[in-house]
Each structure stands twice: as C-alpha cells, then as structure tokens.
C-alpha atoms as a PDB file:
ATOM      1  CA  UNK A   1      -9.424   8.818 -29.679  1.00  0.00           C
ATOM      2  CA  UNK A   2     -10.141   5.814 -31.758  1.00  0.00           C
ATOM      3  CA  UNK A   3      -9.811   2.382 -30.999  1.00  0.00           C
ATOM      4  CA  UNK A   4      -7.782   1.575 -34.117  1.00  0.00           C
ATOM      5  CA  UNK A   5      -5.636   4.747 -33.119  1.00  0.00           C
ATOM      6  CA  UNK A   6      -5.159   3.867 -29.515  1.00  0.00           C
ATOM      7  CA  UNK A   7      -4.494  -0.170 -30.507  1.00  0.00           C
ATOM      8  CA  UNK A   8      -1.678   1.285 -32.873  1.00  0.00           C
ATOM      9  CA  UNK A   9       0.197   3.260 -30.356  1.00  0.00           C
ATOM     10  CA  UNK A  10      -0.030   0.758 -27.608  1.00  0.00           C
ATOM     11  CA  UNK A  11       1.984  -1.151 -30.285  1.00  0.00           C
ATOM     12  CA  UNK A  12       4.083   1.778 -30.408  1.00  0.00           C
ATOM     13  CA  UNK A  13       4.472   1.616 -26.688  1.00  0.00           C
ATOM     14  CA  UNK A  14       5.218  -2.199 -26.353  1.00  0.00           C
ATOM     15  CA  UNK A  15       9.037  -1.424 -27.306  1.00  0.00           C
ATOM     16  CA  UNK A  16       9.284   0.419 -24.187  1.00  0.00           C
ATOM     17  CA  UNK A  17      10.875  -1.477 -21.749  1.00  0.00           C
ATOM     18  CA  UNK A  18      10.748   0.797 -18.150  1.00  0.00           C
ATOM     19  CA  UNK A  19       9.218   3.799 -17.057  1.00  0.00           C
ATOM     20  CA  UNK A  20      11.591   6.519 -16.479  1.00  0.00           C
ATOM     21  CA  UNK A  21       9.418   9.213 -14.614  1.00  0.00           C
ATOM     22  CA  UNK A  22       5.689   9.918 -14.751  1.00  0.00           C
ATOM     23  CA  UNK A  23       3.552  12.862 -13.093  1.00  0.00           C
ATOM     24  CA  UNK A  24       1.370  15.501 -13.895  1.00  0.00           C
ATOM     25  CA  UNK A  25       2.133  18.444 -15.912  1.00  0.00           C
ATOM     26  CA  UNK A  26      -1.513  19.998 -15.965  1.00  0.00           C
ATOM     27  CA  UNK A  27      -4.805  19.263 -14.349  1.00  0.00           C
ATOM     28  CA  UNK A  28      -5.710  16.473 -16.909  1.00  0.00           C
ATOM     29  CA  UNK A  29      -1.837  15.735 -18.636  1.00  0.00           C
ATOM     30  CA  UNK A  30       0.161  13.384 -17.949  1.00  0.00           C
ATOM     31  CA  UNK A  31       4.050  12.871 -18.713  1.00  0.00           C
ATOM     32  CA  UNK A  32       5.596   9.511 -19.036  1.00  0.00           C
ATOM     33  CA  UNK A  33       9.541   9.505 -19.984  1.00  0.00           C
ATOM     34  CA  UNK A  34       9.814   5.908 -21.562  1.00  0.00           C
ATOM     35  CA  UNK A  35      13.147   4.563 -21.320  1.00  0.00           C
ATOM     36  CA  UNK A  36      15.833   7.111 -21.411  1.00  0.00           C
ATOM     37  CA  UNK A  37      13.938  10.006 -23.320  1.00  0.00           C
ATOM     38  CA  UNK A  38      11.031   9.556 -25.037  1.00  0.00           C
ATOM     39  CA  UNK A  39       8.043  10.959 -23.940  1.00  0.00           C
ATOM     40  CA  UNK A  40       4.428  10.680 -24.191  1.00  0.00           C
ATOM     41  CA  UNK A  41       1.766  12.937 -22.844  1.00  0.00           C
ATOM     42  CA  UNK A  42      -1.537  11.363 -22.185  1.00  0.00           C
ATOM     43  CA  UNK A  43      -4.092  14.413 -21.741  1.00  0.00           C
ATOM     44  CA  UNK A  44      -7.241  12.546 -19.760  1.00  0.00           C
ATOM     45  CA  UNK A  45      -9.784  15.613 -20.121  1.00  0.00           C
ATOM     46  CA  UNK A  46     -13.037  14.033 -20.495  1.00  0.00           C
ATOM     47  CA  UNK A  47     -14.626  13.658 -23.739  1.00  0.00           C
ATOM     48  CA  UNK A  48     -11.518  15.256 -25.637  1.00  0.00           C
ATOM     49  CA  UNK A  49      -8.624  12.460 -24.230  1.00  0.00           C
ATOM     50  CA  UNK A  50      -5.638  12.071 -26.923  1.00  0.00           C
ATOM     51  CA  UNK A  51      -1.984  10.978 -26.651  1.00  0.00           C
ATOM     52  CA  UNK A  52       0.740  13.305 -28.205  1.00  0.00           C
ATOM     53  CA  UNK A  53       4.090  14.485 -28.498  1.00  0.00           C
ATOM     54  CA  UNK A  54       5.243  17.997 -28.242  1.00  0.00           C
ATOM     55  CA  UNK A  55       8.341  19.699 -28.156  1.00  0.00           C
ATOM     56  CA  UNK A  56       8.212  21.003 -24.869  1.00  0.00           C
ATOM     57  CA  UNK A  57       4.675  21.169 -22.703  1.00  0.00           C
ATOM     58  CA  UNK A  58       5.445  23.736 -19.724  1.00  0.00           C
ATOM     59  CA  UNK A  59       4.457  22.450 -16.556  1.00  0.00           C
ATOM     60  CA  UNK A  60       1.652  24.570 -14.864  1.00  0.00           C
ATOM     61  CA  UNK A  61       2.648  23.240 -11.060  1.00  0.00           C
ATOM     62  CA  UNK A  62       4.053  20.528  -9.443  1.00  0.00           C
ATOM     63  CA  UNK A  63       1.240  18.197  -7.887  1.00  0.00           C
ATOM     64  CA  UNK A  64       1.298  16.790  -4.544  1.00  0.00           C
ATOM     65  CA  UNK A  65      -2.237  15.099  -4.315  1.00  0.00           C
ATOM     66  CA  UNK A  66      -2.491  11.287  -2.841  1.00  0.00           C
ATOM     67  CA  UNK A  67      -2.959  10.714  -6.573  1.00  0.00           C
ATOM     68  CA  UNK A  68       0.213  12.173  -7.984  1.00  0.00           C
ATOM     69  CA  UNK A  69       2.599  10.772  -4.410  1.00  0.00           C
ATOM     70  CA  UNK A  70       1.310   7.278  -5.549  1.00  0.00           C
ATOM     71  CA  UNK A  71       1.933   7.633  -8.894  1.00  0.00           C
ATOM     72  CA  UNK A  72       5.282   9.064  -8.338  1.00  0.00           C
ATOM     73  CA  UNK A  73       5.814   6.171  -5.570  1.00  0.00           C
ATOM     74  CA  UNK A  74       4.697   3.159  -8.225  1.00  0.00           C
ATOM     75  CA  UNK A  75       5.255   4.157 -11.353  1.00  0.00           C
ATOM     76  CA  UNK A  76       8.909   6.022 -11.163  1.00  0.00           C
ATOM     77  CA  UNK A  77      11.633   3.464 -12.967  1.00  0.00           C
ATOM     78  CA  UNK A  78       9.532   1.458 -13.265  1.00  0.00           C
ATOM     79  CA  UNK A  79       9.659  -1.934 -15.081  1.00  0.00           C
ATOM     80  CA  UNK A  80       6.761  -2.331 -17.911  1.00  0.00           C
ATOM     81  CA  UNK A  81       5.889  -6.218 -17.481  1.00  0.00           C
ATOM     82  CA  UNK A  82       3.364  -6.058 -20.040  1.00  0.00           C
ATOM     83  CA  UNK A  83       0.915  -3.244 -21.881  1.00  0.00           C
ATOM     84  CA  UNK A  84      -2.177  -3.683 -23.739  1.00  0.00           C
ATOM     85  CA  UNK A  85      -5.371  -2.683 -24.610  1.00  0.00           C
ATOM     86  CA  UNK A  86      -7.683  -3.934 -21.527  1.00  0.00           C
ATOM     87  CA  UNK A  87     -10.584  -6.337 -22.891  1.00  0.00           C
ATOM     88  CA  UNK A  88      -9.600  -4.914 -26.273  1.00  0.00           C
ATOM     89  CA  UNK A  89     -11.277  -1.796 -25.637  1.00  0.00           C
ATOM     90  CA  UNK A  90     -10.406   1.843 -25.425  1.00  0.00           C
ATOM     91  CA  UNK A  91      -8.417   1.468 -21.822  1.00  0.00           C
ATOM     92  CA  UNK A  92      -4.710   1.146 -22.159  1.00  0.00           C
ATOM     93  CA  UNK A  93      -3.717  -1.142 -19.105  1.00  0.00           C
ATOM     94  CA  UNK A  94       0.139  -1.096 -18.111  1.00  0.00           C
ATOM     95  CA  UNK A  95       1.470  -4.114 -16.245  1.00  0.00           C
ATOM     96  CA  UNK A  96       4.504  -2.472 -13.612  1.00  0.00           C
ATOM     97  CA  UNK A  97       6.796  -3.443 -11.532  1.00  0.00           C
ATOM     98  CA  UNK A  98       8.716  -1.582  -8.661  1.00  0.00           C
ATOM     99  CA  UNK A  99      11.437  -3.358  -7.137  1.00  0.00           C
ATOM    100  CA  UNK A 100      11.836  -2.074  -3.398  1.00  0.00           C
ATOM    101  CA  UNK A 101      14.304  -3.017  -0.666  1.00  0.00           C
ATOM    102  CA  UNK A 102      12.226  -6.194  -0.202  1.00  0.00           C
ATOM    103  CA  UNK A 103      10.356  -7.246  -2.891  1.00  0.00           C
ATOM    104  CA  UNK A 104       9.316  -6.543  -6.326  1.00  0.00           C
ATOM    105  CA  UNK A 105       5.408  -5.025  -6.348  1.00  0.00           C
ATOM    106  CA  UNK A 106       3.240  -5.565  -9.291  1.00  0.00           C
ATOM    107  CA  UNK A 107       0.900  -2.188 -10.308  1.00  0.00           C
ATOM    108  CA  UNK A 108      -1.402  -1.530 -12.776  1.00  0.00           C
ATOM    109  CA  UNK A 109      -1.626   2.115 -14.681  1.00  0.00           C
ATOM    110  CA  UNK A 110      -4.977   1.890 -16.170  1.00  0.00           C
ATOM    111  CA  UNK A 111      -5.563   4.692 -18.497  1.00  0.00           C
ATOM    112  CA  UNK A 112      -8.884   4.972 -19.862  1.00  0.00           C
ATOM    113  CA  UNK A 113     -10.732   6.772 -23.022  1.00  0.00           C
ATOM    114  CA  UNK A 114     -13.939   6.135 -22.565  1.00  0.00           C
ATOM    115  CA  UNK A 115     -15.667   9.608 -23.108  1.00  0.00           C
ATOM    116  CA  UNK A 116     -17.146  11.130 -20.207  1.00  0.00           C
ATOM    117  CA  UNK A 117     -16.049   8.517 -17.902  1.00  0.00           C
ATOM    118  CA  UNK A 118     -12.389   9.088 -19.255  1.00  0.00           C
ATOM    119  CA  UNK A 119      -9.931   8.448 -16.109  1.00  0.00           C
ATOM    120  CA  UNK A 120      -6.712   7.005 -14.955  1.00  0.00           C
ATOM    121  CA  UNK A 121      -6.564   4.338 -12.384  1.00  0.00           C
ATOM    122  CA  UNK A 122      -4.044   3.126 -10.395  1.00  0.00           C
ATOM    123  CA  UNK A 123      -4.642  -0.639  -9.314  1.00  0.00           C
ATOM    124  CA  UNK A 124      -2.726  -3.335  -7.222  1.00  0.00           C
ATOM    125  CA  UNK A 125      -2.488  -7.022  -8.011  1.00  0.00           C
ATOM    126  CA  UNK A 126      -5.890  -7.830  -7.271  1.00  0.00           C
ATOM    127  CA  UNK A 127      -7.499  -4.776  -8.893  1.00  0.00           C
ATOM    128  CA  UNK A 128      -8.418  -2.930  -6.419  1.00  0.00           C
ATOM    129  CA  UNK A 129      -8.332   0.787  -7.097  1.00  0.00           C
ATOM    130  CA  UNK A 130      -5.359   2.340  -4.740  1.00  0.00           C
ATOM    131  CA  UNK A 131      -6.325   5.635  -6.686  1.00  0.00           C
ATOM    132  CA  UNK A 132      -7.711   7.541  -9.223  1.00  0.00           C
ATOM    133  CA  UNK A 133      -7.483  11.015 -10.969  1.00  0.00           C
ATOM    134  CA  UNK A 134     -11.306  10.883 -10.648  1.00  0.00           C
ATOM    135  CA  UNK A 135     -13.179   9.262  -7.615  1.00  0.00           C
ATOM    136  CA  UNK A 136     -16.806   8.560  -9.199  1.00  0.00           C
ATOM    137  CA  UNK A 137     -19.266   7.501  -6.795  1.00  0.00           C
ATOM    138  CA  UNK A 138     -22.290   5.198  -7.344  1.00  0.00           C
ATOM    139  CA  UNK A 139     -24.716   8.022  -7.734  1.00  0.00           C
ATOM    140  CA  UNK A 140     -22.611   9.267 -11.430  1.00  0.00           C
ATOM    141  CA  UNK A 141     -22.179   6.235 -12.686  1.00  0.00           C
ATOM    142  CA  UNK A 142     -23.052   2.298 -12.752  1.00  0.00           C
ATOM    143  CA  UNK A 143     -18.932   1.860 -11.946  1.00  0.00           C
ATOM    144  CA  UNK A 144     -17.781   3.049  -8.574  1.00  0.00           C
ATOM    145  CA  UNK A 145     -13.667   4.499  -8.614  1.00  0.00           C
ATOM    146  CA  UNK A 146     -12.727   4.643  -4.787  1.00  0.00           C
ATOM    147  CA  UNK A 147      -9.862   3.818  -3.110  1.00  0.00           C
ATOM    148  CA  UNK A 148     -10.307   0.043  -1.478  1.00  0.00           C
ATOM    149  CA  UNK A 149     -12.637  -0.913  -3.494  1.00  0.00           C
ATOM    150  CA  UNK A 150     -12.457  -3.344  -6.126  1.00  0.00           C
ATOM    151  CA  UNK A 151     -12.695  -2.116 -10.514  1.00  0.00           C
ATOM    152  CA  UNK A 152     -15.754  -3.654 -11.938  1.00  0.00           C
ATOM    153  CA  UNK A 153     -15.056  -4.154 -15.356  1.00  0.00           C
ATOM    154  CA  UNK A 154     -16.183  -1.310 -17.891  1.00  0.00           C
ATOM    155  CA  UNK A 155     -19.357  -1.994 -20.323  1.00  0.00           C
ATOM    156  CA  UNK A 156     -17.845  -2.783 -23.654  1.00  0.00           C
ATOM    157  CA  UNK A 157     -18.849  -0.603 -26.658  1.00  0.00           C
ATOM    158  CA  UNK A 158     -21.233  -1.955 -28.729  1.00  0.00           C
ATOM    159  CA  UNK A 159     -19.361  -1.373 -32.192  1.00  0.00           C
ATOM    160  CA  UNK A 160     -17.318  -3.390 -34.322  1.00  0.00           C
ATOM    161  CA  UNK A 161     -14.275  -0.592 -34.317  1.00  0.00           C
ATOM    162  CA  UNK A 162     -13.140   0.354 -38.088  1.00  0.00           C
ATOM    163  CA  UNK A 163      -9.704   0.417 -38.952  1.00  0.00           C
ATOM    164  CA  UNK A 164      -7.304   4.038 -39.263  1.00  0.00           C
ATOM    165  CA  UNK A 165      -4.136   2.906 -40.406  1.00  0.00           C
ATOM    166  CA  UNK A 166      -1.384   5.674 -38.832  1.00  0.00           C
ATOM    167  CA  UNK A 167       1.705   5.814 -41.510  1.00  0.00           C
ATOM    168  CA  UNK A 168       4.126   7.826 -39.621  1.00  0.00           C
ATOM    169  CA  UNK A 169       3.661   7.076 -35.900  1.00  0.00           C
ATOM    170  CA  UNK A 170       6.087  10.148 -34.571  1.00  0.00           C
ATOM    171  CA  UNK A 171       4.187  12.579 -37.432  1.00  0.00           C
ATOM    172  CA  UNK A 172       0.974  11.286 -36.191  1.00  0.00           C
ATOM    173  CA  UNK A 173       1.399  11.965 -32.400  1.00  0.00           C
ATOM    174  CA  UNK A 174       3.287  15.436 -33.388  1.00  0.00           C
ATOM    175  CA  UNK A 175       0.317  16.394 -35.401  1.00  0.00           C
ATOM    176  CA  UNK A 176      -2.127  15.767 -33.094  1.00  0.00           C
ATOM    177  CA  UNK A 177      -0.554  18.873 -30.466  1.00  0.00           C
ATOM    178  CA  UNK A 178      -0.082  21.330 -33.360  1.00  0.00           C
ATOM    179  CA  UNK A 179      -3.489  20.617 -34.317  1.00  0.00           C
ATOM    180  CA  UNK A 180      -5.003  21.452 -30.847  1.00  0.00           C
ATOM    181  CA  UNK A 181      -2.297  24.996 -30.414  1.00  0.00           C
ATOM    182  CA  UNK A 182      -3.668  25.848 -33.672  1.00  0.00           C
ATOM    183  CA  UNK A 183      -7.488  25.498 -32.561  1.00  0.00           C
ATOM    184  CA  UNK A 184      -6.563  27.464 -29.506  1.00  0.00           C
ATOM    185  CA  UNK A 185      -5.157  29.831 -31.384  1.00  0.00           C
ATOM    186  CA  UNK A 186      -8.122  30.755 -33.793  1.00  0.00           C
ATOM    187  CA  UNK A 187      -9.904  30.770 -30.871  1.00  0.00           C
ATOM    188  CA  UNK A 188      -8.380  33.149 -29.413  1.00  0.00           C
ATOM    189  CA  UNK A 189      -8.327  35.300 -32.409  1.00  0.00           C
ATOM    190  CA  UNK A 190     -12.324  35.023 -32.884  1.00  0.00           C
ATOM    191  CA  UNK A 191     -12.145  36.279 -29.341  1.00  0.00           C
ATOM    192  CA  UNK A 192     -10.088  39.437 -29.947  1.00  0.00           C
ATOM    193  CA  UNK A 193     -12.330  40.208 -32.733  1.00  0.00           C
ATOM    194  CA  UNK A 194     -15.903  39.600 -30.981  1.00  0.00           C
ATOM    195  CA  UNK A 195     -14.294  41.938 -27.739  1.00  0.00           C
END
C-alpha cells in the first residue's frame, strides 16, 4: 500500500474509539470490529498487504495459535489510547488498553507494510515483542521478531512519499476487495482455458 494511502486511513481509523473483537479470518487476514460494527480487514500477505472492506469475508477456520490466544486476550474490547503511523512510516502502531480485574494493561498492535518483511506485532509497554504472526530470526533479516526480545526500530525508506488523495474513503476500501475477486476471477478463467 502507499504511504499517503495508509496515512489517510489511519485518519480514518482515529474516530474509532475501542476495539470490539479482532482475530484471524485467513492465514494472512485479519478482522477488527471497531466500535459497534465497522469492520476492517487488514490482509498482511507479504509483498501484496492492503486494508479493505467487504461485505462478508468467510472465515476459513478458527485459529488457536499463541499468536491468535494473545491477540484475542489483548486486543478484545479493547480501548484505542492512541493510533498512528509509527516513525511516519508504513507501520500502523495502535496504542491499547485492556482493563482487567486489577489493572488497566497498555499493548501495542503494530501492523506493518513493509514489503517482504510485512508482519504484525504484538508489543507490551516497553516494546518488547510478546508475539508475532511471523517470528524472523537474525539469519532473514537485520531485525530479529521473537518473543522476549526487544523491536529494534525498522530502517526508514529512503523516499520522500508522494501524495494520493482518497475522495471517498468507504468507496476506496470497497474497491480495493472487488478489485482483488475480480483478478482472481480472470485468473481463474485463463486457467479453465489453458486446461
């Protein structure tokens, strides 16, 4: 996605005031319910990450990893303190809080778009990763993701980021799932014809 795209709908998202529910509703998509009923699915597959809105997006299983119990555990009506666009580059950082029994827990959702190293990070207080969708060791990448370790920052592009103005914001995020069904479905029909 593009940084002027992604800095648009965070704006979007800052009227938001509490995460509803969150999980996984495919290998790579995730579902947050903002508020009472609007939803957002964030689909994290590397090189090819977008935000939409659909209609309905049938879920393919329900997901019991560490990943998706923590996520479930932090993130379910949950308060939004604060969202943004972390270091003002392509990683959309949410600020929650949980209140429990005892005390009110601070969590970050860190969702980022950065190509092939496209992930989503769950972080306490002091940034240390609690989990990930994707572990990455230090052998794929400068920027170790593991649990108990603390999130070195990510290298900032090295771009000045042009600006996309998006008109319609509901159109926009519509559009871009209809576009994507579409391109599976010709797809699929230059398939057929090859077999």
């Amino acid at each position: 996605m593009k940084h002027s795209h992604l800095r648009q709908i965070v704006e979007y998202i800052k009227r938001f005031r509490k995460i509803s529910a969150i999980y996984r509703v495919d290998d790579r998509v995730l579902k947050i319910v903002f508020d009472k009923d609007d939803v957002l699915y964030f689909d994290m597959s590397a090189s090819h990450a977008k935000i939409f809105k659909c209609a309905d997006f049938v879920r393919s299983k329900i997901y019991s990893a560490p990943f998706d119990v923590l996520l479930f555990k932090r993130f379910n009506r949950a308060d939004i303190k604060s969202v943004a666009l972390h270091n003002d580059d392509k990683i959309i950082r949410f600020e929650l809080s949980v209140a429990s029994a005892y005390k009110s827990e601070t969590t970050y959702l860190q969702l980022e778009f950065t190509g092939k190293h496209t992930n989503i990070i769950i972080l306490d207080e002091n940034e240390i990763v609690l989990e990930a969708l994707r572990h990455v060791d230090l052998y794929a990448s400068f920027r170790e993701v593991r649990v108990g370790q603390k999130l070195l920052e990510a290298p900032k592009a090295p771009y000045t980021p042009k600006e996309y103005p998006i008109n319609n914001m509901e159109r926009y995020l519509y559009g871009i799932y209809e576009e994507e069904q579409l391109h599976k479905l010709e797809a699929l029909k230059e398939q057929k014809v090859r077999a």
